[in-house]
C-alpha atoms as a PDB file:
ATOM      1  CA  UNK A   1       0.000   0.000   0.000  1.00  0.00           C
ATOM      2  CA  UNK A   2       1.474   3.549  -0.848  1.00  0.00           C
ATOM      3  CA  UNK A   3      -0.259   6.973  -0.427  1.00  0.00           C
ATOM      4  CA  UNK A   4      -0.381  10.263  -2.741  1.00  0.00           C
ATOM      5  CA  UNK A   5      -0.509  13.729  -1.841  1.00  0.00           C
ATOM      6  CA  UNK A   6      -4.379  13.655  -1.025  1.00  0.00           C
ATOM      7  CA  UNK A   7      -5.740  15.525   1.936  1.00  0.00           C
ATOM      8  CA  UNK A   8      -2.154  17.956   2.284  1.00  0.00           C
ATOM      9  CA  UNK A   9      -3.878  21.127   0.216  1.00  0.00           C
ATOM     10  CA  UNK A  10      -4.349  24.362   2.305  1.00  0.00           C
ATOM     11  CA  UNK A  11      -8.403  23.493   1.969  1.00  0.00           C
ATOM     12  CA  UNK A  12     -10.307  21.528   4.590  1.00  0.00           C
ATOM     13  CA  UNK A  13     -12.121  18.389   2.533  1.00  0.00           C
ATOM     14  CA  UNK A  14     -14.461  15.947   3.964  1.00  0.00           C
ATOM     15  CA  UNK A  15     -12.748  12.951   2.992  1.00  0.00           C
ATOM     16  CA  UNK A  16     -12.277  11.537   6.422  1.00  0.00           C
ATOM     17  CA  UNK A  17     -15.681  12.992   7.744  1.00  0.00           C
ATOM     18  CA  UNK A  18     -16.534   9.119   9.223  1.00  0.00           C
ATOM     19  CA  UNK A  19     -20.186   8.570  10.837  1.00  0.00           C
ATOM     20  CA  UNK A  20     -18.158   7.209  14.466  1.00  0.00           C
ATOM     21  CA  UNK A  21     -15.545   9.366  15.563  1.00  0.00           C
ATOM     22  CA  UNK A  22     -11.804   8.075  15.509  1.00  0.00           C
ATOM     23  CA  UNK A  23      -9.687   6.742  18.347  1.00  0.00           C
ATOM     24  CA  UNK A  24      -6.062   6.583  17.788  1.00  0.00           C
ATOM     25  CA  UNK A  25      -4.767   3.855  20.324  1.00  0.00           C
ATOM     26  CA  UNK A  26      -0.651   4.181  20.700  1.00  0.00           C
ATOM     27  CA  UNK A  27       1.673   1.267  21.528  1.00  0.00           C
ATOM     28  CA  UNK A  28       4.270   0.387  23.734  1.00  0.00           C
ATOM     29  CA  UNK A  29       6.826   2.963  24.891  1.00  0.00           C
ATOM     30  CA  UNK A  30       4.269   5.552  23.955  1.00  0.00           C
ATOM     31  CA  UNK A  31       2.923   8.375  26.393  1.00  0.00           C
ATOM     32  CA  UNK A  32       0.406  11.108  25.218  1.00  0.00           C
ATOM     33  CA  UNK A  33       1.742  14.225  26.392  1.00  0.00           C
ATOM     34  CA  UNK A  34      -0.329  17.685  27.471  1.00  0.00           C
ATOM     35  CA  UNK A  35       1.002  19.966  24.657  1.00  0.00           C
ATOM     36  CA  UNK A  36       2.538  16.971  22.038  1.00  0.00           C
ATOM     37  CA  UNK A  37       0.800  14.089  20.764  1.00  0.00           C
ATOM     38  CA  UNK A  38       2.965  10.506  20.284  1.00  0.00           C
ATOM     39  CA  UNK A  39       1.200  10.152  16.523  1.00  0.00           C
ATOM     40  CA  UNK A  40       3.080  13.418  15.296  1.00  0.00           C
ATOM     41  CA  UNK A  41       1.329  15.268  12.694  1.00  0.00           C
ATOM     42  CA  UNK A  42      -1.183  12.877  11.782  1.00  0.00           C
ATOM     43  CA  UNK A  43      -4.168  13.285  14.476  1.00  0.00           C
ATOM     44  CA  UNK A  44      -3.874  17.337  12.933  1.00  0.00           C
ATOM     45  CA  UNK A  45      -3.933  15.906   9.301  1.00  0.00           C
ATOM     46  CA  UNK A  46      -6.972  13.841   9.729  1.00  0.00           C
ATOM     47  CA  UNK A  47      -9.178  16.899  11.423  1.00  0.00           C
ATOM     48  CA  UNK A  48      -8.103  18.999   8.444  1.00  0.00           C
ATOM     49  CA  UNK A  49      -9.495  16.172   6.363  1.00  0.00           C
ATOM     50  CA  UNK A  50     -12.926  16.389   8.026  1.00  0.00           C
ATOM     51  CA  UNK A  51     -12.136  13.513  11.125  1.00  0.00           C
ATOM     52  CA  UNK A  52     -13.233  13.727  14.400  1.00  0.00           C
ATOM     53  CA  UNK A  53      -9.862  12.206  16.468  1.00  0.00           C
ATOM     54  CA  UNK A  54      -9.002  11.390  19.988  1.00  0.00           C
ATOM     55  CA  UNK A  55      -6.462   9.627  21.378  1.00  0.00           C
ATOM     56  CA  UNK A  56      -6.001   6.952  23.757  1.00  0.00           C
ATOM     57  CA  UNK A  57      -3.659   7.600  27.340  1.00  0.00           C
ATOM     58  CA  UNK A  58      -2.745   4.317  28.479  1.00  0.00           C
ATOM     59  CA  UNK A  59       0.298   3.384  30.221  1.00  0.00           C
ATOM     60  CA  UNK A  60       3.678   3.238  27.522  1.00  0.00           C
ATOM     61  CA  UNK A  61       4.444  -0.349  29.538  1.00  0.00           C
ATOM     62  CA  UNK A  62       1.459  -1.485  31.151  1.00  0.00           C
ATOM     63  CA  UNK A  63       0.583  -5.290  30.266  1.00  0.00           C
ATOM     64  CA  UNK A  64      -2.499  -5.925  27.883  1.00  0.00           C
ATOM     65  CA  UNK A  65      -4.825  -6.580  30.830  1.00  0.00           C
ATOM     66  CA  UNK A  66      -3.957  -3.246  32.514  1.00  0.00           C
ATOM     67  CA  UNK A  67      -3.890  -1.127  29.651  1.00  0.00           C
ATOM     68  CA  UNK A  68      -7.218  -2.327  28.130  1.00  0.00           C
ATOM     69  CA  UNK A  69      -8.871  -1.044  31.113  1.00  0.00           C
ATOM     70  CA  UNK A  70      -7.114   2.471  30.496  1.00  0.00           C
ATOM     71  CA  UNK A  71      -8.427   2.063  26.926  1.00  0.00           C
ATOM     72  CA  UNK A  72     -11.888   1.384  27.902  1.00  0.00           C
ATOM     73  CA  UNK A  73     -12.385   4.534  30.171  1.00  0.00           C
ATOM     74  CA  UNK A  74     -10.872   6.286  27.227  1.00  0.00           C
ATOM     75  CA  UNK A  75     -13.466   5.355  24.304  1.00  0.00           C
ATOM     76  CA  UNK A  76     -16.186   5.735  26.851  1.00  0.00           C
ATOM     77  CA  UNK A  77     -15.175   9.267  27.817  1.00  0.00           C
ATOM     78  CA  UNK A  78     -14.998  10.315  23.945  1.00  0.00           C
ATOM     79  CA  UNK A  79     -18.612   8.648  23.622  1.00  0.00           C
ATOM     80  CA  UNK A  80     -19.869  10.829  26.264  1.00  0.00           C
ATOM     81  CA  UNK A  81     -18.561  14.148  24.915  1.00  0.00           C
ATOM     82  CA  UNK A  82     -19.486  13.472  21.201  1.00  0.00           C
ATOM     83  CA  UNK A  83     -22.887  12.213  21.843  1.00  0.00           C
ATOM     84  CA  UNK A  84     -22.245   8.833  19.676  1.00  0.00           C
ATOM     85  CA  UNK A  85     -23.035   5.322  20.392  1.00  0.00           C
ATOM     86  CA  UNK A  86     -19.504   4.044  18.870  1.00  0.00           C
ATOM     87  CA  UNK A  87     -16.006   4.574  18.090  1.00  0.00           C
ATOM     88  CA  UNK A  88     -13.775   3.471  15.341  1.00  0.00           C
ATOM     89  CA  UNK A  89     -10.679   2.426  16.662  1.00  0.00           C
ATOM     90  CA  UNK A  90      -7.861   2.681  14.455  1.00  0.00           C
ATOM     91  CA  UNK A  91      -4.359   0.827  17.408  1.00  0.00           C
ATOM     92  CA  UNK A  92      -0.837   0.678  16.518  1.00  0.00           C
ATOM     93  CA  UNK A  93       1.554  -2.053  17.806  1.00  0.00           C
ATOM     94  CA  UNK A  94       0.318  -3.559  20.393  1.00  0.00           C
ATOM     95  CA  UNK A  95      -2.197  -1.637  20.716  1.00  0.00           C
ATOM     96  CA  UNK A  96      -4.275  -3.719  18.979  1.00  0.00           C
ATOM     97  CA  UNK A  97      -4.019  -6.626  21.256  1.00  0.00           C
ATOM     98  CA  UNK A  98      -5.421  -4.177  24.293  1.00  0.00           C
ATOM     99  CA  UNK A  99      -8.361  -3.091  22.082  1.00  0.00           C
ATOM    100  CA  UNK A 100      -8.709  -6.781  21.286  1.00  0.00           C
ATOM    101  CA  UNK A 101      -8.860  -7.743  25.123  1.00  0.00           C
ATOM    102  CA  UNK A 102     -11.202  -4.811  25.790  1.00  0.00           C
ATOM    103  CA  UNK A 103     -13.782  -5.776  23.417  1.00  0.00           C
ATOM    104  CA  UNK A 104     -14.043  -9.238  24.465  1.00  0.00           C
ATOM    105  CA  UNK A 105     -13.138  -9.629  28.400  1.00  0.00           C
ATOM    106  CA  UNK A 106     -14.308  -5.998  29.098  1.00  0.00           C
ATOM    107  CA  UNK A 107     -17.797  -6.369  26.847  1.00  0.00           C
ATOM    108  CA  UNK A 108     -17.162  -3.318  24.425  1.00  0.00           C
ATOM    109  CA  UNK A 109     -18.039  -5.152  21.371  1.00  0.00           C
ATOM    110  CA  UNK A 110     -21.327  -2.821  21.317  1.00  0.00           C
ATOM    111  CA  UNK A 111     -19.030   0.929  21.445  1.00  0.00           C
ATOM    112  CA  UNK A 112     -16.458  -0.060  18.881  1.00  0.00           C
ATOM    113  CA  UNK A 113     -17.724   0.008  14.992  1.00  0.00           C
ATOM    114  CA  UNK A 114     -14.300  -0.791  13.307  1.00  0.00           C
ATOM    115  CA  UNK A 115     -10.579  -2.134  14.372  1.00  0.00           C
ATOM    116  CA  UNK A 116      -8.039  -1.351  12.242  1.00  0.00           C
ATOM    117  CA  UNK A 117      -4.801  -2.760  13.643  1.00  0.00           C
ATOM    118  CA  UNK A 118      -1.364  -1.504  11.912  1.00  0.00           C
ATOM    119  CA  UNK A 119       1.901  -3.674  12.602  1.00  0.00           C
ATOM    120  CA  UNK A 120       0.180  -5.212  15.685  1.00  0.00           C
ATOM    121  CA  UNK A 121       2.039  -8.226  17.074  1.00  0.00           C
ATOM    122  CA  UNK A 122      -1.515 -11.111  16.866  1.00  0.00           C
ATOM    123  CA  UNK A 123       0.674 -13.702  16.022  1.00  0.00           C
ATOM    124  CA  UNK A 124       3.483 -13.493  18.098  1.00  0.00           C
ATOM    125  CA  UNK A 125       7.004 -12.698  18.145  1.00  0.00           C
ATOM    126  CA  UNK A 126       9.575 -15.662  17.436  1.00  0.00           C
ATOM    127  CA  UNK A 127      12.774 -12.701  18.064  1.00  0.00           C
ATOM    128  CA  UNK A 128      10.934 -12.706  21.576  1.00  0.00           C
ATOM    129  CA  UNK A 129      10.699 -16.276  22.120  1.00  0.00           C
ATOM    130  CA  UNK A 130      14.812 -16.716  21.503  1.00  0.00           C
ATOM    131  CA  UNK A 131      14.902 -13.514  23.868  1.00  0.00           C
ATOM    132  CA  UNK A 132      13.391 -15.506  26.484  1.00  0.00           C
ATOM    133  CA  UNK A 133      15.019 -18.277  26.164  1.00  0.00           C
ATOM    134  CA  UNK A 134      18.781 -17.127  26.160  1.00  0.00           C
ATOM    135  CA  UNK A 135      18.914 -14.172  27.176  1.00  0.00           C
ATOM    136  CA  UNK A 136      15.994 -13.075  30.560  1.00  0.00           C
ATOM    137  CA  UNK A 137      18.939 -11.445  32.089  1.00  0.00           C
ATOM    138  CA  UNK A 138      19.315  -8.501  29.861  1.00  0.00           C
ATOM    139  CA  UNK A 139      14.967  -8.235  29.574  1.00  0.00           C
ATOM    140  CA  UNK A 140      14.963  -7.877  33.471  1.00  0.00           C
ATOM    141  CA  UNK A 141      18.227  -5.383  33.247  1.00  0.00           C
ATOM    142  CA  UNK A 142      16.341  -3.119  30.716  1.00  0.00           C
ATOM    143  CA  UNK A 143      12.923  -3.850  33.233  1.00  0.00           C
ATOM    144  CA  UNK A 144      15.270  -2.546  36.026  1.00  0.00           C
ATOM    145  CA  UNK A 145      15.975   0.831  34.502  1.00  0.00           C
ATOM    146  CA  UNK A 146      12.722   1.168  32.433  1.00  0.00           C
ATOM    147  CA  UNK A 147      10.013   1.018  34.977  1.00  0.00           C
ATOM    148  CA  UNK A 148      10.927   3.471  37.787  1.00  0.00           C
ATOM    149  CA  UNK A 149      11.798   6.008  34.308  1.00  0.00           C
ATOM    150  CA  UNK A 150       8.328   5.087  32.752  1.00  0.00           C
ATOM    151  CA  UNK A 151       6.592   5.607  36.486  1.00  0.00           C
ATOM    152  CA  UNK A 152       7.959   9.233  36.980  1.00  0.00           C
ATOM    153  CA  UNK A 153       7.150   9.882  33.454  1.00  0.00           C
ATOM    154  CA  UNK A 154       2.965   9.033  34.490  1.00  0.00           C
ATOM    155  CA  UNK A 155       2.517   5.315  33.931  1.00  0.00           C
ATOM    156  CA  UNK A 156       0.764   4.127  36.627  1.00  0.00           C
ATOM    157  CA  UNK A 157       2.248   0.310  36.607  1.00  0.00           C
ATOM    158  CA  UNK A 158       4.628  -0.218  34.309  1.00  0.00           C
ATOM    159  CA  UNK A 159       6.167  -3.916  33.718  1.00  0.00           C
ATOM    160  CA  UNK A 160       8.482  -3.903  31.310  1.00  0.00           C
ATOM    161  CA  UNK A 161       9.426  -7.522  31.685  1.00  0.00           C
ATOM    162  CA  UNK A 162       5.555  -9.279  31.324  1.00  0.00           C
ATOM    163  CA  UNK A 163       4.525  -6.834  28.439  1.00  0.00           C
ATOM    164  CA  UNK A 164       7.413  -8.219  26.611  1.00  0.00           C
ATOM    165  CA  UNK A 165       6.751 -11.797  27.740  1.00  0.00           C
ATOM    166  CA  UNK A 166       3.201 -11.368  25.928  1.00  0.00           C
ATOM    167  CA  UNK A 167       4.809 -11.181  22.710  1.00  0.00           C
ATOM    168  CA  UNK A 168       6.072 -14.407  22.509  1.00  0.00           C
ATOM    169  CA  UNK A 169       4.243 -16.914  20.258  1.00  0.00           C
ATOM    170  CA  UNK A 170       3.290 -19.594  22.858  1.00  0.00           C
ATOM    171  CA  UNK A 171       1.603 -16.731  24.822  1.00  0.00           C
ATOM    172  CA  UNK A 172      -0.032 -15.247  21.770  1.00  0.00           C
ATOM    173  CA  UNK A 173      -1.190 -18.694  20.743  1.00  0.00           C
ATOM    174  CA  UNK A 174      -3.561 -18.367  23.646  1.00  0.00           C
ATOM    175  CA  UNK A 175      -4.034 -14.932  24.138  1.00  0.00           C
ATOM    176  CA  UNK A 176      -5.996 -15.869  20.132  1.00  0.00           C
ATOM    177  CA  UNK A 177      -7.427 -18.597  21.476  1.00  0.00           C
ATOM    178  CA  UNK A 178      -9.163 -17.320  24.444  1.00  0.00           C
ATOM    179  CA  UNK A 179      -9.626 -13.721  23.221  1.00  0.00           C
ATOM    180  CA  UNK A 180     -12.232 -13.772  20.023  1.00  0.00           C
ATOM    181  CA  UNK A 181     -13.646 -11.281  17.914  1.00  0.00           C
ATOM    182  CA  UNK A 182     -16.895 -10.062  18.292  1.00  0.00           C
ATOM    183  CA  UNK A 183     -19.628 -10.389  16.034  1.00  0.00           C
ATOM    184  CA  UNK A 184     -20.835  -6.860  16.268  1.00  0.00           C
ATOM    185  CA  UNK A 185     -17.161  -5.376  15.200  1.00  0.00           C
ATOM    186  CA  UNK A 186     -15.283  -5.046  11.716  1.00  0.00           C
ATOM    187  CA  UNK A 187     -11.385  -6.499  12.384  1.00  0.00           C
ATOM    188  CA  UNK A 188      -9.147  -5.318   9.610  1.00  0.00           C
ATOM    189  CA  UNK A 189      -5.092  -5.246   9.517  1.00  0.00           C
ATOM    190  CA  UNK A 190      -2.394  -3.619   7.733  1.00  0.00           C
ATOM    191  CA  UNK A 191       2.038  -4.481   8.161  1.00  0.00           C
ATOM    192  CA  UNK A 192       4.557  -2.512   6.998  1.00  0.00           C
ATOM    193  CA  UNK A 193       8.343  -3.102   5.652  1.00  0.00           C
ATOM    194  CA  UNK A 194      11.095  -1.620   5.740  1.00  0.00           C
ATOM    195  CA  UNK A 195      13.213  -2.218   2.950  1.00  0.00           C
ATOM    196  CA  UNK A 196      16.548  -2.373   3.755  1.00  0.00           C
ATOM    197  CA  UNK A 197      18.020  -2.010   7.257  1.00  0.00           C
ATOM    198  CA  UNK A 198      19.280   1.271   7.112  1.00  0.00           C
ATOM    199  CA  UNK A 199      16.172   2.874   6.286  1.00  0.00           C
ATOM    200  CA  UNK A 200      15.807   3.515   9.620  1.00  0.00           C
ATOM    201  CA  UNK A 201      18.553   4.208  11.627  1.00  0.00           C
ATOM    202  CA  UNK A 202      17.113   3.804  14.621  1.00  0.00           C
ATOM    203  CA  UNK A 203      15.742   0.497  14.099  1.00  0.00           C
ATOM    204  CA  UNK A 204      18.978  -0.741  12.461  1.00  0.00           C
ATOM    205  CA  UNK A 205      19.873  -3.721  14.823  1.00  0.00           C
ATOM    206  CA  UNK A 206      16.388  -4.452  15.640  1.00  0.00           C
ATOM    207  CA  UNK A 207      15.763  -5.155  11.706  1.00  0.00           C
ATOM    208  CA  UNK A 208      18.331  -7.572  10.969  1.00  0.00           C
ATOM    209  CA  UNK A 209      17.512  -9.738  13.929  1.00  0.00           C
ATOM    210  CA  UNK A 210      13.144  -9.692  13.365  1.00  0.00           C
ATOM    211  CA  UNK A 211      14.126  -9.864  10.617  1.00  0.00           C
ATOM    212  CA  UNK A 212      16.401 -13.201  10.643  1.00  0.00           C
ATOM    213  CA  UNK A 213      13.982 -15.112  13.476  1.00  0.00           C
ATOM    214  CA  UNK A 214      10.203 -13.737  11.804  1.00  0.00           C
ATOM    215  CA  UNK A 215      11.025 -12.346   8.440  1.00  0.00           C
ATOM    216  CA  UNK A 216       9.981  -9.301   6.286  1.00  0.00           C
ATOM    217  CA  UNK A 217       8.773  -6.825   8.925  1.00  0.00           C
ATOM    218  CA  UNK A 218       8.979  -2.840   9.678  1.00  0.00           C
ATOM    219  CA  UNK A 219      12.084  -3.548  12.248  1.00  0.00           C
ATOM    220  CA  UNK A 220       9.892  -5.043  14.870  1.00  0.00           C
ATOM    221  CA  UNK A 221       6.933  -6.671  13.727  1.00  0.00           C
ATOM    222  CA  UNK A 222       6.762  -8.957  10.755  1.00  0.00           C
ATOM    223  CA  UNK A 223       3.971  -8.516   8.039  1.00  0.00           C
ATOM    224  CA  UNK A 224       3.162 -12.330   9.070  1.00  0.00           C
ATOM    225  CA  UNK A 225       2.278 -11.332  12.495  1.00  0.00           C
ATOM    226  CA  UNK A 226       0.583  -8.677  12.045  1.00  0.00           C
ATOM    227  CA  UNK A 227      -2.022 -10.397  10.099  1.00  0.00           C
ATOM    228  CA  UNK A 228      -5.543 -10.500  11.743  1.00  0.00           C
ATOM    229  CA  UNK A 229      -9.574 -10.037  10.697  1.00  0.00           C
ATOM    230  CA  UNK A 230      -9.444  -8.793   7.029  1.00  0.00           C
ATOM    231  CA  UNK A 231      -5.925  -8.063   5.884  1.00  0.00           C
ATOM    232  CA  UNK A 232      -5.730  -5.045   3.938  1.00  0.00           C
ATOM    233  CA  UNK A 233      -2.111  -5.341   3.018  1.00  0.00           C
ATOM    234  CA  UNK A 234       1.485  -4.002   3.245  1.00  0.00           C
ATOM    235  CA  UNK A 235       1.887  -0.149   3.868  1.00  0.00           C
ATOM    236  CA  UNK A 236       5.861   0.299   1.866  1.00  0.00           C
ATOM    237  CA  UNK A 237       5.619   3.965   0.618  1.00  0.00           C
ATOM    238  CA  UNK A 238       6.803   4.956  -2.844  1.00  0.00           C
ATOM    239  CA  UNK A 239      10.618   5.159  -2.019  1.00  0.00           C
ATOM    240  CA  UNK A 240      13.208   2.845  -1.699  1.00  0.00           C
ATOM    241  CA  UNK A 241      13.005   3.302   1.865  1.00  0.00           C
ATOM    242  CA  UNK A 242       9.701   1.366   3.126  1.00  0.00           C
ATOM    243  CA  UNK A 243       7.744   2.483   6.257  1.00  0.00           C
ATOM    244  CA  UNK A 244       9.394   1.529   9.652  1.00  0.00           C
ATOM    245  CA  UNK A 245       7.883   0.746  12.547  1.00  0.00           C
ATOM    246  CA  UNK A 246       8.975   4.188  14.310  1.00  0.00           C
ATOM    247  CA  UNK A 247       7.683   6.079  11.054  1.00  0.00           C
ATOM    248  CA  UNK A 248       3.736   4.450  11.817  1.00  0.00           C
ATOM    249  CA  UNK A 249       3.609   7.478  14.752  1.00  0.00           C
ATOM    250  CA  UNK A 250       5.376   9.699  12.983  1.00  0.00           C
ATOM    251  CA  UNK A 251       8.094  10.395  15.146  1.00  0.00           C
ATOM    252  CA  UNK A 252      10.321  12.623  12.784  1.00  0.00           C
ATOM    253  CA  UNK A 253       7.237  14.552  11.993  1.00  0.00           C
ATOM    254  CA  UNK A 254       8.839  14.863   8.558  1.00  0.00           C
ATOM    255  CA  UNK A 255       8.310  12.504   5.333  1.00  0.00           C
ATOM    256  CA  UNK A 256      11.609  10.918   3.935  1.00  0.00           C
ATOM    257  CA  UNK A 257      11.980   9.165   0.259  1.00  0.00           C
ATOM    258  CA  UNK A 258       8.704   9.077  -0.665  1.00  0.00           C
ATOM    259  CA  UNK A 259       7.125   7.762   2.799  1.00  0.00           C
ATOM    260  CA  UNK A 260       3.721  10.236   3.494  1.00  0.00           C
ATOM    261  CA  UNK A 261       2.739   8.490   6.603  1.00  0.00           C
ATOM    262  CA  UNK A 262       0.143  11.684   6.596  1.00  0.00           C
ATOM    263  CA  UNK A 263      -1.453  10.272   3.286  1.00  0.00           C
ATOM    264  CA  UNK A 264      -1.272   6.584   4.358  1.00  0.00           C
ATOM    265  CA  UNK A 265      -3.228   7.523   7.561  1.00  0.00           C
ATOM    266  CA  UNK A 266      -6.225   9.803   5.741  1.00  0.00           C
ATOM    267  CA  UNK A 267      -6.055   6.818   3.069  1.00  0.00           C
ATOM    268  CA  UNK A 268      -7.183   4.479   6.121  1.00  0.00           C
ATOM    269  CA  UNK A 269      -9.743   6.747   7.301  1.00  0.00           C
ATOM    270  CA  UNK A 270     -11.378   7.369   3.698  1.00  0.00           C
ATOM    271  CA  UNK A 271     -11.707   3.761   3.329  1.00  0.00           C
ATOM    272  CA  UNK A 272     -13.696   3.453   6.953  1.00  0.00           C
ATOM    273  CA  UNK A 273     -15.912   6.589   5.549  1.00  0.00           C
ATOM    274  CA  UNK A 274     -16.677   4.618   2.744  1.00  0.00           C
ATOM    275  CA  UNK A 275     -17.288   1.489   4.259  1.00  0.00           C
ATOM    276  CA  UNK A 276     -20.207   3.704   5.524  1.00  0.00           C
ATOM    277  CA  UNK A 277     -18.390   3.785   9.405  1.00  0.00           C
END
């Protein structure tokens, strides 16, 4: 999947005007912040494009369990404010797998029109599973440092070490197993690549290895993985560079070799508009 310029003119347009408003769900290592928003400049880019957008403030390393609850009082704050009965939920990374757990253990199924995950980990991570197995030391090291940092930056119980665990394939096995979708909501998915390692720097290392253990994937989630509901394809961009994982929230608020993660974003919501959502 690549974007055009659409929906970057100076003139508002109505072609993400959806009939549900829009809540953007972040991943891990993600915070919502007072005067910046983790997703960049794409929450401003839909509302020029006619969207009504919230975000989601759950914990950056919170497990699934505990951040679907964060979720949930989310959604049903934005449905009392706007008025409407549901929300379409569009959840990066893992993400997805709280908005998943919401629906079904929390009983949402009735607030949420429309899931779209993007490079959500359903499936599993097999770069996590050799993590576990030879190397726990390092995982609790990082879990050391990262959750006093991630309490004093607001999360209210962050667990660095069991969020991480819940990637791994045996544990996303049954987390698919026990947690089905509902009848009442529309699943879709989309993965991204990047195309060679150095098209993002920062993901570098993390590339070659996902890449080895789970192949093709955006530096930390494969396109295999992230496969779940109806699969709408692989987000690459028009440049040689692909679409890292890092560039989904738009964290260089800038687009690079023909990546307009602002496009891809307004392309998603058009196609929920005209789904009739």
């Amino acid at each position: 999947m690549s974007s055009d310029k659409r929906g970057l003119g100076k003139s508002p347009s109505l072609l993400c005007k959806t009939k549900y408003p829009i809540m953007l769900v972040h991943g891990v290592g993600s915070r919502e912040r007072k005067h910046s928003s983790c997703w960049g400049r794409i929450p401003k880019a839909l509302e020029n494009e006619g969207a009504e957008i919230f975000c989601s403030n759950q914990d950056a390393w919170g497990t699934i369990e505990e951040n679907a609850g964060m979720v949930k009082e989310s959604i049903l704050a934005v449905l009392s404010k706007t008025g409407h009965k549901k929300v379409n939920v569009i959840a990066l990374s893992k993400g997805g797998l709280e908005v998943r757990y919401m629906i079904h253990q929390l009983e949402m199924g009735d607030k949420i029109a429309s899931l779209t995950t993007i490079s959500t980990p359903h499936n599993g991570s097999k770069t996590m599973d050799y993590l576990y197995r030879s190397h726990k030391y390092i995982l609790k090291l990082i879990d050391f440092i990262i959750d006093p940092l991630y309490r004093l930056l607001g999360d209210k119980n962050p667990d660095f070490y069991s969020t991480c665990h819940q990637f791994t394939t045996a544990r996303s096995e049954r987390f698919n197993h026990e947690i089905l979708n509902s009848s009442k909501v529309i699943y879709q998915s989309y993965a991204s690549i990047m195309k060679k390692p150095y098209s993002d720097m920062l993901l570098f290392i993390p590339h070659i290895i996902v890449k080895l253990f789970d192949g093709e994937c955006d530096g930390i989630v494969s396109i295999d993985s992230a496969k779940w509901g109806v699969f709408k394809g692989v987000i690459t961009g028009k440049g040689i560079r692909g679409i890292s994982h890092s560039d989904l929230r738009d964290i260089r608020k800038m687009d690079l070799f023909g990546m307009n993660i602002r496009g891809i974003y307004i392309d998603i919501v058009n196609n929920l508009k005209q789904m009739g959502l």
